[in-house]
PDB file of N, CA and C in Angstrom:
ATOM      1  N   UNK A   1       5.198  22.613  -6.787  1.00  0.00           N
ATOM      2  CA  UNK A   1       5.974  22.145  -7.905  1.00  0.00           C
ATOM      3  C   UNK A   1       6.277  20.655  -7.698  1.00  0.00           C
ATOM      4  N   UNK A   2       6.115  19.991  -8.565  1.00  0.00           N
ATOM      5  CA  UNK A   2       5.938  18.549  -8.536  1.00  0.00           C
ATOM      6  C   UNK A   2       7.752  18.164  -8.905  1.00  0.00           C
ATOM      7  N   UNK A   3       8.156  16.905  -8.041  1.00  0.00           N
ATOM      8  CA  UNK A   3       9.422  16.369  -8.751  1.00  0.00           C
ATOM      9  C   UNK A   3       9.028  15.450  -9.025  1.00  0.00           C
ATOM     10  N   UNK A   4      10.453  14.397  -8.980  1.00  0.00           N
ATOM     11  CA  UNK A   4      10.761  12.986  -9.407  1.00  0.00           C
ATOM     12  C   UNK A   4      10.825  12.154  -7.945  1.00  0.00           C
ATOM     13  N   UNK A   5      10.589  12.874  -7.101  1.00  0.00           N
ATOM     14  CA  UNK A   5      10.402  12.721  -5.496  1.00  0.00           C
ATOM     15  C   UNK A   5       9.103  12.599  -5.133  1.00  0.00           C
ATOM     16  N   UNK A   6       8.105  12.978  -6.023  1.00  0.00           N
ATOM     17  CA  UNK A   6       6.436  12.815  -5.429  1.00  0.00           C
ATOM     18  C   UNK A   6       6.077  11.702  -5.238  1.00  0.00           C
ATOM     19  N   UNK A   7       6.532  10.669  -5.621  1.00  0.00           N
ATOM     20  CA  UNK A   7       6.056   9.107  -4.940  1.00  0.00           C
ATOM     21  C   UNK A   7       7.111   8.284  -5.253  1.00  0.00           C
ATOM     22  N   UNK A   8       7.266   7.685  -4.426  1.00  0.00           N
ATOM     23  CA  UNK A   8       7.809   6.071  -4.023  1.00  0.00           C
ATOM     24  C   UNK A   8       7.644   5.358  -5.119  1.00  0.00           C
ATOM     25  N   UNK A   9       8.658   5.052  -6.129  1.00  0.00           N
ATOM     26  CA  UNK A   9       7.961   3.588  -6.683  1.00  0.00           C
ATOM     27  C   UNK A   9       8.529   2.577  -6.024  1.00  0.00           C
ATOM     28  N   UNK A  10       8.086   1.175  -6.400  1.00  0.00           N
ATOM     29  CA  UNK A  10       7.952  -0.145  -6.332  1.00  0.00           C
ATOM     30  C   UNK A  10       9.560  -0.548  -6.119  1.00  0.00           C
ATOM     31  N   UNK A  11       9.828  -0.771  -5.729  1.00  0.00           N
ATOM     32  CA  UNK A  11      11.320  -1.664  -5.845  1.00  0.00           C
ATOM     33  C   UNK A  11      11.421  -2.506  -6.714  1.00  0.00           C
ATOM     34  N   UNK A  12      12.325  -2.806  -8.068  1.00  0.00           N
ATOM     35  CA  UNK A  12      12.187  -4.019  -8.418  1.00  0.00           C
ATOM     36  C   UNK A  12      12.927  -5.237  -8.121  1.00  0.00           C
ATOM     37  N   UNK A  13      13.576  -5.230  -7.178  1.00  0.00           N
ATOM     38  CA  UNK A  13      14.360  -6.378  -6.766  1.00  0.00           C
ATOM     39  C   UNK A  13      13.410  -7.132  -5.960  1.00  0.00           C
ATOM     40  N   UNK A  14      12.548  -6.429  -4.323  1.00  0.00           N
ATOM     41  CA  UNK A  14      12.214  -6.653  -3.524  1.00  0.00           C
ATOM     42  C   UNK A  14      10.538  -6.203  -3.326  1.00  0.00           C
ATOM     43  N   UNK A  15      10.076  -5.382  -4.532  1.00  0.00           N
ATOM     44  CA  UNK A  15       8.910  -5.022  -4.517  1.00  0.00           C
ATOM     45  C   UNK A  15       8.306  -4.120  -3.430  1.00  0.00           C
ATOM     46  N   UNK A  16       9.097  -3.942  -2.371  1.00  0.00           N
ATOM     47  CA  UNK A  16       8.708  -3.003  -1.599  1.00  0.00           C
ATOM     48  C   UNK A  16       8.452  -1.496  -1.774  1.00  0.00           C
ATOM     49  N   UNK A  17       7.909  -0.966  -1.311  1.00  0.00           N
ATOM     50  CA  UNK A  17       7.202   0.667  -1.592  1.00  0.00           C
ATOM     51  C   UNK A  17       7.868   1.469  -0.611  1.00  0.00           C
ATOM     52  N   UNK A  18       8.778   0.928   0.074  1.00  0.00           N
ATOM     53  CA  UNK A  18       9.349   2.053   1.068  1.00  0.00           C
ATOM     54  C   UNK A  18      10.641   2.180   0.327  1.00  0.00           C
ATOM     55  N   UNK A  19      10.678   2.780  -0.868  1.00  0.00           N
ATOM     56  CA  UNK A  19      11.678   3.171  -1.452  1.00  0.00           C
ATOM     57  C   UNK A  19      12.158   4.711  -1.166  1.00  0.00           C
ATOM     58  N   UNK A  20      13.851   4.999  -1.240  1.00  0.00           N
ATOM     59  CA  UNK A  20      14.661   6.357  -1.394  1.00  0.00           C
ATOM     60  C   UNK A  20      14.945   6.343  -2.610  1.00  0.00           C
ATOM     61  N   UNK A  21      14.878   7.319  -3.292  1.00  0.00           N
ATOM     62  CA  UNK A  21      16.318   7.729  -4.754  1.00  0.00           C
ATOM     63  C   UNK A  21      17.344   8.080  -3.941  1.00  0.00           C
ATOM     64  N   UNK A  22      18.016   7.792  -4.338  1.00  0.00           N
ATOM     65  CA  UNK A  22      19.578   7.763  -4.142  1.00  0.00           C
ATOM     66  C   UNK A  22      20.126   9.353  -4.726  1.00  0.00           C
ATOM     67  N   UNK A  23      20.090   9.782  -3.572  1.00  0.00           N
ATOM     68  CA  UNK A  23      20.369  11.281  -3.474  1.00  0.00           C
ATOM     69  C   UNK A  23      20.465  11.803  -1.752  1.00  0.00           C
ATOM     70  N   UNK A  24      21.647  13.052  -1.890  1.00  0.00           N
ATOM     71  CA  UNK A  24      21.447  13.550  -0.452  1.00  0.00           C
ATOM     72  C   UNK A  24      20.365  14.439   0.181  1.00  0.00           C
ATOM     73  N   UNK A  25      19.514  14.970  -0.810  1.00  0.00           N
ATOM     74  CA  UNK A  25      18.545  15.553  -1.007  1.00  0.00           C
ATOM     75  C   UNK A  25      17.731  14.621  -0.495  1.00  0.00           C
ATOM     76  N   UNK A  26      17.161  13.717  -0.852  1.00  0.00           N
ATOM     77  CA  UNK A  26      16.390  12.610  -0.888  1.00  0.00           C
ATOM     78  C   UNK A  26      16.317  12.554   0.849  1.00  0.00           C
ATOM     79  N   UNK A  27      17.149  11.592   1.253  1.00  0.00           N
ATOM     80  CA  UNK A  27      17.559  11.577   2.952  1.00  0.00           C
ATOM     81  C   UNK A  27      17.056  12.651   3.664  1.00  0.00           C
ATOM     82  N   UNK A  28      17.028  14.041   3.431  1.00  0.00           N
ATOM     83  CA  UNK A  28      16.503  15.191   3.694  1.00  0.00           C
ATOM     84  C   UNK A  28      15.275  14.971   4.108  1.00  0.00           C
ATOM     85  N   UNK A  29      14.734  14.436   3.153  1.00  0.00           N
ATOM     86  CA  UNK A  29      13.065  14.188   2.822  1.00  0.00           C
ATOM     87  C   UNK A  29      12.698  12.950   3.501  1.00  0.00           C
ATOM     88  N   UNK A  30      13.109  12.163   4.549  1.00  0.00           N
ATOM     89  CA  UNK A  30      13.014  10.869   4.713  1.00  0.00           C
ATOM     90  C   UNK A  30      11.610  11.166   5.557  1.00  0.00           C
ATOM     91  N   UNK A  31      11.734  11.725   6.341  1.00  0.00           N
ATOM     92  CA  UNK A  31      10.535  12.016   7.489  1.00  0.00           C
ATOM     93  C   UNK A  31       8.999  12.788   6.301  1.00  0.00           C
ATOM     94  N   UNK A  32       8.879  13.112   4.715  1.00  0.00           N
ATOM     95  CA  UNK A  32       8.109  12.898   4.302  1.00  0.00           C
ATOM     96  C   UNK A  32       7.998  11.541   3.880  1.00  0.00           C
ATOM     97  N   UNK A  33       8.483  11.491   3.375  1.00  0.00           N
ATOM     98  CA  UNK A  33       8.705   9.426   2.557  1.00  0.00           C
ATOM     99  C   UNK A  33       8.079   8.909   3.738  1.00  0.00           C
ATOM    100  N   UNK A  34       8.132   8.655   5.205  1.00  0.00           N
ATOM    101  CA  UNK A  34       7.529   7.890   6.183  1.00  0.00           C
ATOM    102  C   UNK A  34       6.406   8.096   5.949  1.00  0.00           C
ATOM    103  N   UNK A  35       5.756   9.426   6.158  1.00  0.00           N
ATOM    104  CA  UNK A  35       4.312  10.012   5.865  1.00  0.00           C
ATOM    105  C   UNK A  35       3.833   8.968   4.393  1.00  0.00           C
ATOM    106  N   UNK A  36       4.665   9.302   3.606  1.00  0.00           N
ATOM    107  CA  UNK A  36       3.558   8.808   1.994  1.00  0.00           C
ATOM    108  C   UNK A  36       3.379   7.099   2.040  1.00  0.00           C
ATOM    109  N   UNK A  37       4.334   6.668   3.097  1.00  0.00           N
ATOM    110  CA  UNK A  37       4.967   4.918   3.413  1.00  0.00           C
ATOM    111  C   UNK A  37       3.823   4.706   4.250  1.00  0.00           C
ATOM    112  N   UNK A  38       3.223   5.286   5.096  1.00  0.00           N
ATOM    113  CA  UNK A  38       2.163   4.632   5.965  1.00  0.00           C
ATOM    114  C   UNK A  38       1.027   5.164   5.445  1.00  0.00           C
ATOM    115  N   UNK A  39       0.514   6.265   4.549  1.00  0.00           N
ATOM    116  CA  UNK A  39      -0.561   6.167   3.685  1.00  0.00           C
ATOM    117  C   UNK A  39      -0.373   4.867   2.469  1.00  0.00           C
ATOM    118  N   UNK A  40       0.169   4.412   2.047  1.00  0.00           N
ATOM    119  CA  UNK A  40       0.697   3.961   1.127  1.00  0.00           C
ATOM    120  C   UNK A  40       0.337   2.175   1.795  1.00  0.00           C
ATOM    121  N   UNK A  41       0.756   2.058   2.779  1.00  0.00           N
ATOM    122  CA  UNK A  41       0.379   1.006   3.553  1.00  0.00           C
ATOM    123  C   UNK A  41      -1.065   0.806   4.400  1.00  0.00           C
ATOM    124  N   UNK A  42      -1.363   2.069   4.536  1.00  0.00           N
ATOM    125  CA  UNK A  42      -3.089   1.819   5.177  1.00  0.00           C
ATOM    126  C   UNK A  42      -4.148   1.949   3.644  1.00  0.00           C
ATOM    127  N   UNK A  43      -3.938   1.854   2.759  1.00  0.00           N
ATOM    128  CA  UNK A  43      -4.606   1.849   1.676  1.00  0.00           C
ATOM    129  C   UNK A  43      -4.783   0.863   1.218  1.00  0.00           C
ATOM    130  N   UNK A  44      -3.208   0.436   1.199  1.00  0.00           N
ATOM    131  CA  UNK A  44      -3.004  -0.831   0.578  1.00  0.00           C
ATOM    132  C   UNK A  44      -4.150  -2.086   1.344  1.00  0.00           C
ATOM    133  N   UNK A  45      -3.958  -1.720   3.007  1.00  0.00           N
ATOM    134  CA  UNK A  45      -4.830  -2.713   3.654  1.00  0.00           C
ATOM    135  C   UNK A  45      -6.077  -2.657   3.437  1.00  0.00           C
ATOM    136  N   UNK A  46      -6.787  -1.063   3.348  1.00  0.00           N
ATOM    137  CA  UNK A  46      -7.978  -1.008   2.681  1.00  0.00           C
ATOM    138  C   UNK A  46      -8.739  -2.071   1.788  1.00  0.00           C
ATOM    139  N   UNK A  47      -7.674  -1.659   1.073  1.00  0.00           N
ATOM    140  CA  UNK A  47      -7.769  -2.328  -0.227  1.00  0.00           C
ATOM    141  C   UNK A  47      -8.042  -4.095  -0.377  1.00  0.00           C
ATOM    142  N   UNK A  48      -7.053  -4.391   0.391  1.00  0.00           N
ATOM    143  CA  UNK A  48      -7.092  -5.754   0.716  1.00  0.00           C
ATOM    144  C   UNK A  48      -8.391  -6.400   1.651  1.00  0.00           C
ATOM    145  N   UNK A  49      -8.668  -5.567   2.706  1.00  0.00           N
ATOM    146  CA  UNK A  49      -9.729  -5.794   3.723  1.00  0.00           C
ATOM    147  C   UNK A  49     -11.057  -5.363   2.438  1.00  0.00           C
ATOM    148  N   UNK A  50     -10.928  -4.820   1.448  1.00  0.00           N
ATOM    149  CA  UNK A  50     -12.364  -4.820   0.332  1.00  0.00           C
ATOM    150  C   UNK A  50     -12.466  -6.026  -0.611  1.00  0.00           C
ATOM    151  N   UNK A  51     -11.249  -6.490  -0.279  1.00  0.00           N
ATOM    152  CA  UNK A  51     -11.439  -7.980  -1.424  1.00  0.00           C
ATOM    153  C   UNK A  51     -11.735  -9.111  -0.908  1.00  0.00           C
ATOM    154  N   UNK A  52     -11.284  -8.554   0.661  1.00  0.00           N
ATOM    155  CA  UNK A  52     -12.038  -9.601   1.803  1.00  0.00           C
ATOM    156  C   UNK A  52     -13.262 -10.130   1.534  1.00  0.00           C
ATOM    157  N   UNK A  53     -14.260  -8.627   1.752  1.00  0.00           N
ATOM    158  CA  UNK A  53     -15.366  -8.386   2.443  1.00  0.00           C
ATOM    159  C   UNK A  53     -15.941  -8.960   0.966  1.00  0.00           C
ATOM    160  N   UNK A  54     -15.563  -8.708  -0.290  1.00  0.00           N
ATOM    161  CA  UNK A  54     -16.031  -8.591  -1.466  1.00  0.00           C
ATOM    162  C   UNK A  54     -16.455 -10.509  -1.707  1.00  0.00           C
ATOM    163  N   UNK A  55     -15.467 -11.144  -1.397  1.00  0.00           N
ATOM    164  CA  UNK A  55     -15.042 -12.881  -1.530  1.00  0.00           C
ATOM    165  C   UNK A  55     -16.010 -13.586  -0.421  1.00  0.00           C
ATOM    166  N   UNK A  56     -15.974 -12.876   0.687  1.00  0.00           N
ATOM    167  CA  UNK A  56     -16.869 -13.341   1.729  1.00  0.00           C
ATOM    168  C   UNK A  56     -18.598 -13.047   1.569  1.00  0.00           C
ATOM    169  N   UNK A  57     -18.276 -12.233   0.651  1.00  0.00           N
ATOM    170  CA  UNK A  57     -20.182 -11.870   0.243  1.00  0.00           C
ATOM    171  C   UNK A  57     -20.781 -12.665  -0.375  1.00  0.00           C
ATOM    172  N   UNK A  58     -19.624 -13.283  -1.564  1.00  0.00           N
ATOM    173  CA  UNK A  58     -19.848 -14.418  -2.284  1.00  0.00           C
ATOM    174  C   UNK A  58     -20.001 -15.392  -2.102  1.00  0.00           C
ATOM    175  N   UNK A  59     -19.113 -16.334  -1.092  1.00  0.00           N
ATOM    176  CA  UNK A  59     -19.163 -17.603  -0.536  1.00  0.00           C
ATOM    177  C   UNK A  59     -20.651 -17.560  -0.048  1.00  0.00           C
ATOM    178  N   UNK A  60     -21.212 -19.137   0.092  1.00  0.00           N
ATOM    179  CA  UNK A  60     -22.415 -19.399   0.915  1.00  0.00           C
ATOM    180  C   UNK A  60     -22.211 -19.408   2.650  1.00  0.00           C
ATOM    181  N   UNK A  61     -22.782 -18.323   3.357  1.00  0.00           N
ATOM    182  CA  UNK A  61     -22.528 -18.627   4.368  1.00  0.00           C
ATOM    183  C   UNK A  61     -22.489 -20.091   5.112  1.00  0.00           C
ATOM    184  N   UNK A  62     -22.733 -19.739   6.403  1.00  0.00           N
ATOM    185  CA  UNK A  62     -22.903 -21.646   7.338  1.00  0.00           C
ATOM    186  C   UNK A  62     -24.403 -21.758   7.386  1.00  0.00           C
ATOM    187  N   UNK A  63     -25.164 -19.970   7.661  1.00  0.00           N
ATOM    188  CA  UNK A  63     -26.864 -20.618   7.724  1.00  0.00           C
ATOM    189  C   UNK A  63     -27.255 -21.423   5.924  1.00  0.00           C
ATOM    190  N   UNK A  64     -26.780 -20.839   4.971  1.00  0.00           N
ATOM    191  CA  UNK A  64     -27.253 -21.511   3.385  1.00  0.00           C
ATOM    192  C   UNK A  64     -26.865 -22.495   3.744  1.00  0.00           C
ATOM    193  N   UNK A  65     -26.035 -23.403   3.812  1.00  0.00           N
ATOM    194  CA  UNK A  65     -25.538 -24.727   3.760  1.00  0.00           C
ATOM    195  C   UNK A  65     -26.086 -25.293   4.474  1.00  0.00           C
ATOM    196  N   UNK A  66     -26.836 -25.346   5.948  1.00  0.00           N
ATOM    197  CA  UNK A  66     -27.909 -25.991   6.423  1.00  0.00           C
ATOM    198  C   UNK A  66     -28.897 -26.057   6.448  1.00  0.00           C
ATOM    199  N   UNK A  67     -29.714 -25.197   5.300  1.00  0.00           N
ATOM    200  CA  UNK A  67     -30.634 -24.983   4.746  1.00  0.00           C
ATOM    201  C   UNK A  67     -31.262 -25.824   3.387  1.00  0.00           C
TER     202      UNK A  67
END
């Protein structure tokens, strides 16, 4: 059964993703929230390390330029 607890949103003050709702319930759940916080963060790097690889494919390497 799905809640209003199935994901983390965004913070809007601070933009961070390691967000609680403000509940005692919530706190309960903190040790899942860590779990969805470090998927949530190794994706994100994924993600980032593909826009890397993606920008670096593009540029002319150092052998083109002495060529």
């Amino acid at each position: 059964m799905a809640s209003t607890f199935s994901c983390p949103l965004e913070c809007p003050r601070c933009g961070s993703k390691h967000t609680l709702p403000l509940s005692l319930f919530a706190y309960a759940l903190k040790s899942v929230y860590k779990k969805i916080w470090a998927d949530l963060d190794r994706l994100e790097e994924e993600k980032q390390q593909e826009q890397v690889d993606e920008l670096s494919k593009r540029l002319p390497s150092e052998s083109d330029k002495e060529e």
